[in-house]
C-alpha atoms as a PDB file:
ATOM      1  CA  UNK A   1       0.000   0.000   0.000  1.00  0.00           C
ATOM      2  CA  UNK A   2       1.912   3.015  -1.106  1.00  0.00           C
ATOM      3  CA  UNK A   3      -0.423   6.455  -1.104  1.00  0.00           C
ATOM      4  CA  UNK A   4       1.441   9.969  -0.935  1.00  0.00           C
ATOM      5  CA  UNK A   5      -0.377  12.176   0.725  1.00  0.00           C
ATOM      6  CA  UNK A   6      -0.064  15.779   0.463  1.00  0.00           C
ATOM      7  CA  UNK A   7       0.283  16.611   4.103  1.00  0.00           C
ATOM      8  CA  UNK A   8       3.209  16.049   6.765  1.00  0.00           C
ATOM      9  CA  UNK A   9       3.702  14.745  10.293  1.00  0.00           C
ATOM     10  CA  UNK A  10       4.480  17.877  12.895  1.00  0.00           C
ATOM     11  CA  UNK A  11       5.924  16.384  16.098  1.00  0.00           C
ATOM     12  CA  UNK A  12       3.486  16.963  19.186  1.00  0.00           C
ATOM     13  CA  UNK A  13       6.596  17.798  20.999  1.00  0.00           C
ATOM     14  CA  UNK A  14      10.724  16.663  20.012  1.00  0.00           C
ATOM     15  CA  UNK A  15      11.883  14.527  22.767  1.00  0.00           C
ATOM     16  CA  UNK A  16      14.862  16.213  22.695  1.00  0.00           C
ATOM     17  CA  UNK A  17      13.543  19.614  24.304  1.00  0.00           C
ATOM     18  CA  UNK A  18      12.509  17.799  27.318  1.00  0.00           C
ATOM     19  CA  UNK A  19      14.028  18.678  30.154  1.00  0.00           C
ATOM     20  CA  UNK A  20      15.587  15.772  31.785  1.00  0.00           C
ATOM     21  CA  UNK A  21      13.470  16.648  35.314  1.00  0.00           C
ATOM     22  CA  UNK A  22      10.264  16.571  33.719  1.00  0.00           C
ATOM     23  CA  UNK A  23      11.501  13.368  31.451  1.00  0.00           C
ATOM     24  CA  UNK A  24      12.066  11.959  35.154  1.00  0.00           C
ATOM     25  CA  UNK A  25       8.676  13.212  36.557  1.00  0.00           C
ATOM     26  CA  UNK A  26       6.908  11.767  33.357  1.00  0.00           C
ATOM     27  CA  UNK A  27       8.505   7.976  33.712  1.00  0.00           C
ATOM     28  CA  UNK A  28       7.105   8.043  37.428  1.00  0.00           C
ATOM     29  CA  UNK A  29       3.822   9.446  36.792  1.00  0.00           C
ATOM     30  CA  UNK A  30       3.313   7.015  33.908  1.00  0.00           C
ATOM     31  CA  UNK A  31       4.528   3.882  36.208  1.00  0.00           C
ATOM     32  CA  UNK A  32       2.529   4.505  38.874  1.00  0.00           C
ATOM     33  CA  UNK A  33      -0.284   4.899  36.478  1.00  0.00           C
ATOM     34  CA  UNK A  34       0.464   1.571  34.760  1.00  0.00           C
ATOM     35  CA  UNK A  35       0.241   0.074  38.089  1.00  0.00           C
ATOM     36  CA  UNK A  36      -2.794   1.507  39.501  1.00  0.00           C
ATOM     37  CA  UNK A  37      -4.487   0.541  36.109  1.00  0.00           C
ATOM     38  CA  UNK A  38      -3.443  -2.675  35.013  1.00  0.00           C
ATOM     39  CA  UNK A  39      -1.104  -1.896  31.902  1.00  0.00           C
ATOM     40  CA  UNK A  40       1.362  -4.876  32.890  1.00  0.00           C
ATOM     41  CA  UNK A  41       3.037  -7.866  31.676  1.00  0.00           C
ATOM     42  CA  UNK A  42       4.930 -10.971  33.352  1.00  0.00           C
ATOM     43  CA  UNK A  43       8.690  -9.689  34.017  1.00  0.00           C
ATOM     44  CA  UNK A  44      10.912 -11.809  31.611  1.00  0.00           C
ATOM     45  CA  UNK A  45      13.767 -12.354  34.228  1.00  0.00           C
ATOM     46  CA  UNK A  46      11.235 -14.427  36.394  1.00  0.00           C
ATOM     47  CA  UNK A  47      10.397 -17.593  35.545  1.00  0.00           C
ATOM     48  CA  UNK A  48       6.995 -17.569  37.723  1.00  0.00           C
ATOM     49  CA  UNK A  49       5.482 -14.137  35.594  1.00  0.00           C
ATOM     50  CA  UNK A  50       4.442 -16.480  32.628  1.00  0.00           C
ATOM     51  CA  UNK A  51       2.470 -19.336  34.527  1.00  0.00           C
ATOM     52  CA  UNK A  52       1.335 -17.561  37.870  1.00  0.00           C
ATOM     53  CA  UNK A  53      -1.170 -15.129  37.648  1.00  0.00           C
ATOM     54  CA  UNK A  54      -0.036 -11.906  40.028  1.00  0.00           C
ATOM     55  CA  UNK A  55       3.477 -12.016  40.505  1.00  0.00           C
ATOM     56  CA  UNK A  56       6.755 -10.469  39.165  1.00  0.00           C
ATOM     57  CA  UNK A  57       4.866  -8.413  36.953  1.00  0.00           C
ATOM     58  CA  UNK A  58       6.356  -4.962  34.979  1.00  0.00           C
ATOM     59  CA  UNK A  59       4.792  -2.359  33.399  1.00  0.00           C
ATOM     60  CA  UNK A  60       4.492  -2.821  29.725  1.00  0.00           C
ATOM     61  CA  UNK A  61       6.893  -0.842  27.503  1.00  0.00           C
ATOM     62  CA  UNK A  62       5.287   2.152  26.890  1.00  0.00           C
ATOM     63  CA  UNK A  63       6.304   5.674  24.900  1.00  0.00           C
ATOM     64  CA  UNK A  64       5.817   8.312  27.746  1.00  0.00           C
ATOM     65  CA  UNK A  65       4.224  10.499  24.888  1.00  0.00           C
ATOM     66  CA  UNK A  66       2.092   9.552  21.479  1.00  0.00           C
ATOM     67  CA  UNK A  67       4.004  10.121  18.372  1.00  0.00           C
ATOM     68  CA  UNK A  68       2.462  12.846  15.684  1.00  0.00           C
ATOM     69  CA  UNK A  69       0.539  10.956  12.950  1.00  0.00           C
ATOM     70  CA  UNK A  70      -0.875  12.565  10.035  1.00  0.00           C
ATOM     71  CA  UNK A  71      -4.786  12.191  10.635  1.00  0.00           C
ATOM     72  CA  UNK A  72      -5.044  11.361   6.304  1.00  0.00           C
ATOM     73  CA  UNK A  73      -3.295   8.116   7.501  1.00  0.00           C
ATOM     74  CA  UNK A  74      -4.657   7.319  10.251  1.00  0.00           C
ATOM     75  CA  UNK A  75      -8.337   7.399   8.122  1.00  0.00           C
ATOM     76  CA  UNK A  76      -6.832   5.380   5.273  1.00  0.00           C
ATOM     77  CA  UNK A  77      -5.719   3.344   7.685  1.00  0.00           C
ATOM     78  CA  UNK A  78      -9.119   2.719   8.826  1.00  0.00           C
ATOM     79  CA  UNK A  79     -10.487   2.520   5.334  1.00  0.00           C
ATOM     80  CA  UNK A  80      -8.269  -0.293   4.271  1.00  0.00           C
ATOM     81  CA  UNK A  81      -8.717  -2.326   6.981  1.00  0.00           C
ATOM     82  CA  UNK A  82     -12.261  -4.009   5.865  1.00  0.00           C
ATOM     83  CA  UNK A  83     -10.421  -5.067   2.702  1.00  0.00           C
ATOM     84  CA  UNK A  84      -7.578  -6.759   4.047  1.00  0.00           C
ATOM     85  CA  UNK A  85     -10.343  -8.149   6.248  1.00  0.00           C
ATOM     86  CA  UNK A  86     -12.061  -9.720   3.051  1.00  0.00           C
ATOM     87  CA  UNK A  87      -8.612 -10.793   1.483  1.00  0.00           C
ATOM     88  CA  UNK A  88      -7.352 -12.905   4.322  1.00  0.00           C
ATOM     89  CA  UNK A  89     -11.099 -14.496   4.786  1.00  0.00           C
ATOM     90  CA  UNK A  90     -11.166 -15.613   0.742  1.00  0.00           C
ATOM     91  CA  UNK A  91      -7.424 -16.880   1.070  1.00  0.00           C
ATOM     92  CA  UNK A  92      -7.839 -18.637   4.043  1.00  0.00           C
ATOM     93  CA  UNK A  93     -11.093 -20.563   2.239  1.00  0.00           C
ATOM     94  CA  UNK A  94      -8.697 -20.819  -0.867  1.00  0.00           C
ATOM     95  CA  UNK A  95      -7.351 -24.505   0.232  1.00  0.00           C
ATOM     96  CA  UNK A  96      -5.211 -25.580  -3.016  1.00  0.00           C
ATOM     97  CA  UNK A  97      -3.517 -21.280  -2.457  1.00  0.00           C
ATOM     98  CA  UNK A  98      -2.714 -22.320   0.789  1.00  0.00           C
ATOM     99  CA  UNK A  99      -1.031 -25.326   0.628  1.00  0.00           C
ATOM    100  CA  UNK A 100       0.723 -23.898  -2.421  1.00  0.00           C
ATOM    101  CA  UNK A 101       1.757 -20.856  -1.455  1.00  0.00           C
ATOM    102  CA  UNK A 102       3.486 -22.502   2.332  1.00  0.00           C
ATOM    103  CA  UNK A 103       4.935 -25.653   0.475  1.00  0.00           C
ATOM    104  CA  UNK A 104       8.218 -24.413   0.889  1.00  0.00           C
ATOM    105  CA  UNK A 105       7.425 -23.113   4.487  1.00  0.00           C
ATOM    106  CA  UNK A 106       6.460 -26.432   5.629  1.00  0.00           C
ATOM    107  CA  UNK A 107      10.019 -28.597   4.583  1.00  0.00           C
ATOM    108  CA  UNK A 108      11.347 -26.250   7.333  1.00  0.00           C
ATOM    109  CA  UNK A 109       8.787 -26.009   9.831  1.00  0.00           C
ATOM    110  CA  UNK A 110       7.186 -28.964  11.221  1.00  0.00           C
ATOM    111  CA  UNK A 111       4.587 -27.058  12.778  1.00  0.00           C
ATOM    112  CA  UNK A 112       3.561 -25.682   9.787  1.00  0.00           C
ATOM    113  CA  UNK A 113       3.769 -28.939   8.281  1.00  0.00           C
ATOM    114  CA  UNK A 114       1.438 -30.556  10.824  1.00  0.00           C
ATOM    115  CA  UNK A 115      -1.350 -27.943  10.054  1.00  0.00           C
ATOM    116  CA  UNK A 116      -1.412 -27.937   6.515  1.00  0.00           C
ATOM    117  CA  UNK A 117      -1.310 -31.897   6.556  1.00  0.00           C
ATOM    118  CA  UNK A 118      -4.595 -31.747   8.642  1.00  0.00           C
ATOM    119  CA  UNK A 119      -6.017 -29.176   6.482  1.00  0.00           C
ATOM    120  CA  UNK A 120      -4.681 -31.259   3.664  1.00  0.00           C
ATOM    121  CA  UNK A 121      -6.843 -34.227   5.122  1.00  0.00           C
ATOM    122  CA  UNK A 122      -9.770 -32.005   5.950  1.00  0.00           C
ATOM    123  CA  UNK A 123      -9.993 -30.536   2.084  1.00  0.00           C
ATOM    124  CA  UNK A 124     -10.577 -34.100   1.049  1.00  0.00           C
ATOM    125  CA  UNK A 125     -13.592 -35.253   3.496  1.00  0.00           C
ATOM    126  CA  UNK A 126     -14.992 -31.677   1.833  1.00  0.00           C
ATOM    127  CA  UNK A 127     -15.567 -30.075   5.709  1.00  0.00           C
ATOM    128  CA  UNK A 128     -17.119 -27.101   4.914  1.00  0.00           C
ATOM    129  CA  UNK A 129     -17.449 -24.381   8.253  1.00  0.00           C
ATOM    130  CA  UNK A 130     -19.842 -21.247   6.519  1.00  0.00           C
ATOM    131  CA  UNK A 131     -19.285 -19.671  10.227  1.00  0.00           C
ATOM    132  CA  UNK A 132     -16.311 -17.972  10.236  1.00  0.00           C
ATOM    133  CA  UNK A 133     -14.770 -14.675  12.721  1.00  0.00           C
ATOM    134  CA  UNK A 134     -11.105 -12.825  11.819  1.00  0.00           C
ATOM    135  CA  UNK A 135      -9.834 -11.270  14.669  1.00  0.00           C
ATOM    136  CA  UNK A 136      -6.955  -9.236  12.644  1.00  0.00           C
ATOM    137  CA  UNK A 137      -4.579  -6.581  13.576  1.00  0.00           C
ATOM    138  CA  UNK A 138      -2.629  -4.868  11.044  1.00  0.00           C
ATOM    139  CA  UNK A 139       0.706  -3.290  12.080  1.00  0.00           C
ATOM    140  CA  UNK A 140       1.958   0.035  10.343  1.00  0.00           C
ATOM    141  CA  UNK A 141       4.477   2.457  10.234  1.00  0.00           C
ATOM    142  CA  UNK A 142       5.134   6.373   8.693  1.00  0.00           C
ATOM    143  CA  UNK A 143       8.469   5.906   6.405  1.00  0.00           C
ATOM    144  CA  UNK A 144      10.756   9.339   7.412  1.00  0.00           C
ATOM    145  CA  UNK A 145      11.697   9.742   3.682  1.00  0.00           C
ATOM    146  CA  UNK A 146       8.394   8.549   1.891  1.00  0.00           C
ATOM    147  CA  UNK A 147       6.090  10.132   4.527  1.00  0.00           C
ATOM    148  CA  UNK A 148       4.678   6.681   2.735  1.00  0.00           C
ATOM    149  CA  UNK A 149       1.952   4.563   5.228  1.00  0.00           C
ATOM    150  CA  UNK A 150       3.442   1.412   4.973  1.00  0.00           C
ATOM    151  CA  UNK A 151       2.025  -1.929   6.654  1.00  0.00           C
ATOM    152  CA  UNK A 152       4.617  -3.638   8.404  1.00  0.00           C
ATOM    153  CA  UNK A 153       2.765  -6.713   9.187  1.00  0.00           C
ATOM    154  CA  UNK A 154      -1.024  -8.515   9.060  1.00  0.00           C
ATOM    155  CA  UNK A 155      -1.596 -10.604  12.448  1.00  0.00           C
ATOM    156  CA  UNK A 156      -3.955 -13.084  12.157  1.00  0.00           C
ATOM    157  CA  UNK A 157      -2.769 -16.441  14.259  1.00  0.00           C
ATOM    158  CA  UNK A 158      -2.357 -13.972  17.462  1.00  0.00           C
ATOM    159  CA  UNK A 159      -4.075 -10.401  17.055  1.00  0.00           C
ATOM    160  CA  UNK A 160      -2.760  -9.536  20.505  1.00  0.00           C
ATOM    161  CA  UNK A 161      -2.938  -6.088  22.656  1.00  0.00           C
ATOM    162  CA  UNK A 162      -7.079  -4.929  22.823  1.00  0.00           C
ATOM    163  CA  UNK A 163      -6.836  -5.010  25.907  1.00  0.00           C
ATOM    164  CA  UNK A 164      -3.385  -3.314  26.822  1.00  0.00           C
ATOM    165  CA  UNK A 165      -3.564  -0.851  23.838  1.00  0.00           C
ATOM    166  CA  UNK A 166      -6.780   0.788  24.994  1.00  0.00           C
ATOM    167  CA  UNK A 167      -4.678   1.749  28.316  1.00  0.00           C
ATOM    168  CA  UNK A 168      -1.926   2.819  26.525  1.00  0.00           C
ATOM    169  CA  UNK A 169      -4.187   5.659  24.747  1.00  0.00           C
ATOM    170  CA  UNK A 170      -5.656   6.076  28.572  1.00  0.00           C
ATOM    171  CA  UNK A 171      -2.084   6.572  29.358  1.00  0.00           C
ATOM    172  CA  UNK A 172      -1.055   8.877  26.859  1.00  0.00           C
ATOM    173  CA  UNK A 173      -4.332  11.392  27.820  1.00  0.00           C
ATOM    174  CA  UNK A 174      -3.991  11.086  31.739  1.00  0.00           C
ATOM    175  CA  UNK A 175      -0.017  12.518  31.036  1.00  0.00           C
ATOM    176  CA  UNK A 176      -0.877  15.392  28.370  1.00  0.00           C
ATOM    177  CA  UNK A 177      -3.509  16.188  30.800  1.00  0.00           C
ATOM    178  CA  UNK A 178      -1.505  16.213  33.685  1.00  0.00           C
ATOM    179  CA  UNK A 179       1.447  18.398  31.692  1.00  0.00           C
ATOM    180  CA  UNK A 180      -0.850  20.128  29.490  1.00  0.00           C
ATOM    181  CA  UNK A 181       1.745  23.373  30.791  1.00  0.00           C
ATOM    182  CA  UNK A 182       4.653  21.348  29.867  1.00  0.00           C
ATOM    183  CA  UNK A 183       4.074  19.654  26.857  1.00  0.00           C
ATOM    184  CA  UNK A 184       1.872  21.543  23.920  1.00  0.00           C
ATOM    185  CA  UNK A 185      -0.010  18.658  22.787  1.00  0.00           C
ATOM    186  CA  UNK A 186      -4.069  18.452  22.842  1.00  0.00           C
ATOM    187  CA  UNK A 187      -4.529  15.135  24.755  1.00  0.00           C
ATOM    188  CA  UNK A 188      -8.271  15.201  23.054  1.00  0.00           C
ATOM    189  CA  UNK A 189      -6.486  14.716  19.709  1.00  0.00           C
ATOM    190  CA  UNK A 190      -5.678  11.280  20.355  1.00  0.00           C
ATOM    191  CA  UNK A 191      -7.920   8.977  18.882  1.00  0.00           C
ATOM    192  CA  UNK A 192     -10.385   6.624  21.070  1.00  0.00           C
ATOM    193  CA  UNK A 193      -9.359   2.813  21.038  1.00  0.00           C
ATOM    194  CA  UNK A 194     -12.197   0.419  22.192  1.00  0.00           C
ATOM    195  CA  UNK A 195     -10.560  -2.218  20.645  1.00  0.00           C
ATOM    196  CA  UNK A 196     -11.276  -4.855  23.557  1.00  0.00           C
ATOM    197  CA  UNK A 197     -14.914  -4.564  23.772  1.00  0.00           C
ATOM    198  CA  UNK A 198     -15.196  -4.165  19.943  1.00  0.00           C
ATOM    199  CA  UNK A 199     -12.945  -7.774  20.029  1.00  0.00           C
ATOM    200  CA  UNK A 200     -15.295  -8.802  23.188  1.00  0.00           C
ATOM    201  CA  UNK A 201     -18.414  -8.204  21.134  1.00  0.00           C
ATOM    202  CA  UNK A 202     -17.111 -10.046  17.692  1.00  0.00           C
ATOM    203  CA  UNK A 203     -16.562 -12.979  19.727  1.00  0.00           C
ATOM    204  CA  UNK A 204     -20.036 -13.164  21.162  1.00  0.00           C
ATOM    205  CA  UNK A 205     -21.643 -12.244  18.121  1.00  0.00           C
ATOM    206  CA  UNK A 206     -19.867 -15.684  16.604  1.00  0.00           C
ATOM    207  CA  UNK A 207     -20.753 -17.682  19.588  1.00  0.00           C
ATOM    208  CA  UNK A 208     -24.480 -16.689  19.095  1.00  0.00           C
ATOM    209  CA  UNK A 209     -24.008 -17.420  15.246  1.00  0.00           C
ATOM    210  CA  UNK A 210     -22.972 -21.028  16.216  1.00  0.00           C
ATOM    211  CA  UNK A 211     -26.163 -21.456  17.489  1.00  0.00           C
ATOM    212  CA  UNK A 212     -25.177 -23.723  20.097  1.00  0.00           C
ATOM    213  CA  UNK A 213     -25.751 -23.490  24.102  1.00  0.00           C
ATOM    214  CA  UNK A 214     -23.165 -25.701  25.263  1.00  0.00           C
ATOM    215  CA  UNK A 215     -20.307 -23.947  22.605  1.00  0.00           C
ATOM    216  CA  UNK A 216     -17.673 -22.254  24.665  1.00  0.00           C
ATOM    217  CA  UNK A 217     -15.142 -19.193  23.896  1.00  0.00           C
ATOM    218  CA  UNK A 218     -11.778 -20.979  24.123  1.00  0.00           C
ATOM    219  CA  UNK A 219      -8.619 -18.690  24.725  1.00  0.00           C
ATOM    220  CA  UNK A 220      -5.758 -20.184  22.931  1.00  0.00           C
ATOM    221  CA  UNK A 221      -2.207 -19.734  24.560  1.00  0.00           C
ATOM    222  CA  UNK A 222       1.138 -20.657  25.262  1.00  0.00           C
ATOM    223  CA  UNK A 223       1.764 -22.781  28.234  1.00  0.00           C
ATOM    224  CA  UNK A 224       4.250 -19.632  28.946  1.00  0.00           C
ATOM    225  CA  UNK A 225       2.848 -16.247  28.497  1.00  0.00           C
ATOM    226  CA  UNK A 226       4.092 -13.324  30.060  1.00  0.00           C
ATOM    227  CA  UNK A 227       0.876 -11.003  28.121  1.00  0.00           C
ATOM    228  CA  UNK A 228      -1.058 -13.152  30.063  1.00  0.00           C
ATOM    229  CA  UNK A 229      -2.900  -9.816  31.619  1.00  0.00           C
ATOM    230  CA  UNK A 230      -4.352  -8.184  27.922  1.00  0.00           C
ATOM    231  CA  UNK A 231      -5.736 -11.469  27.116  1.00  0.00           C
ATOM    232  CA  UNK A 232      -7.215 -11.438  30.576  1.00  0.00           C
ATOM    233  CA  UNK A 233      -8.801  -8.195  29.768  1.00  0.00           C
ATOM    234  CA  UNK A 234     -10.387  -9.280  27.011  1.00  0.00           C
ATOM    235  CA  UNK A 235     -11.684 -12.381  28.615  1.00  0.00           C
ATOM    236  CA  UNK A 236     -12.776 -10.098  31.833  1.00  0.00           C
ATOM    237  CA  UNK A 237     -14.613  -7.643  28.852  1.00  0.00           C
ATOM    238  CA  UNK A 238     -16.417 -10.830  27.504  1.00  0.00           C
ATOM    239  CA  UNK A 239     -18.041 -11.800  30.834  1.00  0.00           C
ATOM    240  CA  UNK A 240     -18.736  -8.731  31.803  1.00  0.00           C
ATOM    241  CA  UNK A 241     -20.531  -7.489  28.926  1.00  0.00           C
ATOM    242  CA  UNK A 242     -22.145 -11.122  27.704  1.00  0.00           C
ATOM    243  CA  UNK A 243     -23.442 -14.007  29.345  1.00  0.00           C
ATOM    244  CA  UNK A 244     -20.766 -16.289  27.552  1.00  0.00           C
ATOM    245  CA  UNK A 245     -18.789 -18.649  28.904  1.00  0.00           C
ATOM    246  CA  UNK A 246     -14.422 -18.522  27.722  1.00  0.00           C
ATOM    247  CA  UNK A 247     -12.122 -20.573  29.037  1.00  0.00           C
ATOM    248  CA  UNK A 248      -8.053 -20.207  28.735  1.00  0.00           C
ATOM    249  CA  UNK A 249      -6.391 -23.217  27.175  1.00  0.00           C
ATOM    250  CA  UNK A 250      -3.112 -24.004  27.482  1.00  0.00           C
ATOM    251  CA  UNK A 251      -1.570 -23.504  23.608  1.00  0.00           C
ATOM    252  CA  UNK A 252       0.022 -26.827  23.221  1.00  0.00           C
ATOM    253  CA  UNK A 253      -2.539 -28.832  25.085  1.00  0.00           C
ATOM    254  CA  UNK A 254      -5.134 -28.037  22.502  1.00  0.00           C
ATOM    255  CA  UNK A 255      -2.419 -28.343  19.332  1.00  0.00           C
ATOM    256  CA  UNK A 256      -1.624 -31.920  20.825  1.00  0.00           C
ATOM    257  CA  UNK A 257      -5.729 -33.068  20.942  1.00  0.00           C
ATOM    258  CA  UNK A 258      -6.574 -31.449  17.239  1.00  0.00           C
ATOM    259  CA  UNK A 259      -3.618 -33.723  16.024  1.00  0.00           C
ATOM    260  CA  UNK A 260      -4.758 -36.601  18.083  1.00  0.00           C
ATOM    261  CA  UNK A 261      -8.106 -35.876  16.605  1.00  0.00           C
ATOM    262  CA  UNK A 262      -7.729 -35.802  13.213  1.00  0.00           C
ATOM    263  CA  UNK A 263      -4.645 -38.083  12.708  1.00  0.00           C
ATOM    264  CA  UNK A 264      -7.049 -41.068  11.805  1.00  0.00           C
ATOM    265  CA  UNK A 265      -8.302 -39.760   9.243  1.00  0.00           C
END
């Protein structure tokens, strides 16, 4: 995706003029805030923080200010996003694109290779699934010499951070706010993220479509996961907003049963 647009990014503020007090002042303000609030994840040099709910936690990393973006691409941003929607749904019901397009993936990754040789199996008993939900989250970036919106990365396997990014924008407003004498930046220009509930409500509008009481919500993760707390938000959004049940399940547990499954067949 390569659009010029006519307009540039202004920095909100250059980093640089900061005074080193106020950077301090900032970094504590916005720590306390992360832990007041919940914007955490499991601290990496502790081998409890990815199994045990609660303990040895960090804050996330955070930028202590938002970076300026030029509001032209943050729209087309948000205008190309139902399209990439639509191309990863036909691809991923395009089976003979698939397994042509990751042959060479799967002689080097046996993961890979597993999947694709139950999807392989599943083309041929003709399993068709007309219920279907993306969860997708599209990763960008401004290039300096371009000024070119260019997408980094389309997640699709693991469209983490609803829950964590909507505190991050929080964040971001609470410390403009605070600073407003400080720091010349309009903390009502930032735009609103309700990504969680937005990701809370897709799910529940799939479980309805399934048409089935006894279908649950099923949180798919490693057995190791320090983000452990913004999937927890979104699982805390989901209960409290629907009467659905979700249940966290341990990534290779479920991996290991869908192969036991289906390797009869």
């Amino acid at each position: 995706m390569q659009t010029q647009v006519e307009d540039s990014a202004k920095p909100i503020v250059d980093p640089h003029d900061i005074d080193a007090k106020l950077v301090q002042k900032l970094a504590n303000d916005a720590l306390v805030w992360c832990s007041l609030r919940g914007l955490l994840v499991g601290d990496r040099n502790s081998e409890r923080s990815g199994t045990v709910p609660g303990v040895d936690m960090v804050h996330a990393p955070v930028a202590l200010i938002p970076m300026s973006f030029p509001e032209s691409h943050w729209k087309q941003a948000c205008e190309v996003a139902p399209i990439f929607n639509e191309l990863v749904d036909r691809v991923s019901q395009d089976g003979e694109f698939l397994q042509q397009s990751l042959s060479r993936t799967r002689k080097v990754d046996p993961f890979t290779s597993r999947l694709l040789e139950i999807h392989s199996k599943m083309l041929e008993i003709n399993t068709i699934e007309e219920i279907r939900l993306g969860l997708h989250r599209s990763d960008y970036m401004l290039d300096e010499q371009t000024k070119l919106l260019l997408q980094i990365e389309l997640n699709t396997i693991s469209s983490s951070f609803p829950g964590l990014s909507c505190l991050v924008s929080e964040l971001h407003r609470s410390l403009l706010q605070q600073y407003r004498e400080d720091i010349a930046s309009d903390p009502n220009r930032i735009p609103a993220n309700n990504a969680v509930n937005q990701f809370a409500e897709a799910l529940a509008k799939a479980w309805n479509e399934y048409g089935d009481p006894r279908a649950v919500i099923m949180f798919v993760v490693q057995a190791e996961e320090r983000n452990m707390y913004d999937q927890h938000w979104l699982s805390a959004s989901l209960r409290e907003r629907y009467p659905t049940f979700n249940d966290r399940c341990g990534f290779n547990v479920l991996i290991m049963d869908l192969i036991k499954e289906y390797s009869h067949i």
